[in-house]
Protein backbone atom coordinates (compact mmCIF):
# COMPACT_ATOMS: atom_id res chain seq x y z
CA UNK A 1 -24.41 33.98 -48.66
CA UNK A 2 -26.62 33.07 -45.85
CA UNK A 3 -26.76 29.28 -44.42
CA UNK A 4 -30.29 27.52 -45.40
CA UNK A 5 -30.32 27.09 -41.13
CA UNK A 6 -29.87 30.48 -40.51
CA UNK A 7 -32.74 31.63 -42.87
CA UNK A 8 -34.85 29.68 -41.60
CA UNK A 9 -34.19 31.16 -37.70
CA UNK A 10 -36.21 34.33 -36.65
CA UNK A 11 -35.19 37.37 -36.25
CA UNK A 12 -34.95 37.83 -32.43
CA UNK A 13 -33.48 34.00 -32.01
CA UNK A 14 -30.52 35.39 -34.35
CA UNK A 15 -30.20 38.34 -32.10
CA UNK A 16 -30.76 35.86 -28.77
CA UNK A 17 -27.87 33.65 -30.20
CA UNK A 18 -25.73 36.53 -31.07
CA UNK A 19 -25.96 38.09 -27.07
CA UNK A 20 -24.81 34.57 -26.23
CA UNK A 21 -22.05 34.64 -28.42
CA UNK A 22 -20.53 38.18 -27.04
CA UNK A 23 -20.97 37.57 -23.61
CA UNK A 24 -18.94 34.40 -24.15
CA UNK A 25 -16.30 36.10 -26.24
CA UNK A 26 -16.13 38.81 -23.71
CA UNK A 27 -15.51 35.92 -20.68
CA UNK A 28 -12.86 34.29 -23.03
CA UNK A 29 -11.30 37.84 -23.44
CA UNK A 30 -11.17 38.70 -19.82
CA UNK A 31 -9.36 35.56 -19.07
CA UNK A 32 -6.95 35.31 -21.59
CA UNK A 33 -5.76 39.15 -20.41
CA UNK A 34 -5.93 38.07 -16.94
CA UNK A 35 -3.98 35.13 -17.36
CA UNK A 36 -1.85 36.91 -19.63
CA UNK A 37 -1.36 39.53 -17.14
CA UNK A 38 -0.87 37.25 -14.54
CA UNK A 39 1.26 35.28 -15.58
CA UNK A 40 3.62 37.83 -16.77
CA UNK A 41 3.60 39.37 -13.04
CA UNK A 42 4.71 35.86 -12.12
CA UNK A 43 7.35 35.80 -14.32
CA UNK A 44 9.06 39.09 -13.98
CA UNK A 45 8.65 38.96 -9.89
CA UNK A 46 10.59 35.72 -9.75
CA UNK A 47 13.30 37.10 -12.15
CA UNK A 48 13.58 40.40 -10.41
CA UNK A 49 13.62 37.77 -6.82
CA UNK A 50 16.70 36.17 -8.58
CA UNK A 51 15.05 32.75 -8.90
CA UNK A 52 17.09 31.19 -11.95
CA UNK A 53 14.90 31.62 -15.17
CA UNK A 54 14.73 27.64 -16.10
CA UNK A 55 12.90 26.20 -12.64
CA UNK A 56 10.11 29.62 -13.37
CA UNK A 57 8.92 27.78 -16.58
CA UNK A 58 9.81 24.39 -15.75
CA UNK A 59 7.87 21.77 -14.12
CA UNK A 60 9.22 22.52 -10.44
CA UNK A 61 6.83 25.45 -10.33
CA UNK A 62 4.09 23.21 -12.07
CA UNK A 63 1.91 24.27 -9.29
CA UNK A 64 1.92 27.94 -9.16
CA UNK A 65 1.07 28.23 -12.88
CA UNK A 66 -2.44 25.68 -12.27
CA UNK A 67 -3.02 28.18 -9.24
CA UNK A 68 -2.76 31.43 -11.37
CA UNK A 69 -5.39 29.98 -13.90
CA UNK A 70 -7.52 28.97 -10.91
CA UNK A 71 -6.99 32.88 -9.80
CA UNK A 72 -7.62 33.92 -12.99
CA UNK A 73 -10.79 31.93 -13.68
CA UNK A 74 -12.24 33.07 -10.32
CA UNK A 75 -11.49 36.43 -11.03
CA UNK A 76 -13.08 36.34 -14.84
CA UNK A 77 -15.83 34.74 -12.79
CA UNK A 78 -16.36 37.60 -10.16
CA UNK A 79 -15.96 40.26 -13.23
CA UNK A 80 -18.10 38.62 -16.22
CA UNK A 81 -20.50 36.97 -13.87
């Protein structure tokens, strides 16, 4: 069942609306796996470094985590445009 609001939109702004949508969806996407990704790589180097497990998630590297989402919004940026 189709919204009264959505009836009433044409044709090509429904299909305008819906490009919007993906290309946001697709940004979202491409940063979650980045930061995903990233953050994971994080992780598992500092482990395999032999930094203890507790200060990797803790507040001491506070830091490093806000600079991997700045690194990965840049990068979503530079791939998504």
């Amino acid at each position: 069942m189709e919204s009264y609001i959505y009836k009433r939109i044409s044709r090509g702004e429904r299909m305008k609306i819906t490009k919007e949508l993906n290309k946001q969806s697709h940004k979202i996407g491409t940063f979650v796996i980045l930061l995903t990704t990233l953050g994971l790589g994080f992780i598992v180097s500092l482990l395999l470094i032999g930094v203890n497990p507790t200060l990797v998630i803790s507040v001491v590297s506070a830091p490093m985590w806000v600079g991997i989402i700045i690194l990965a919004l840049r990068l979503t940026k530079k791939i998504r445009g």
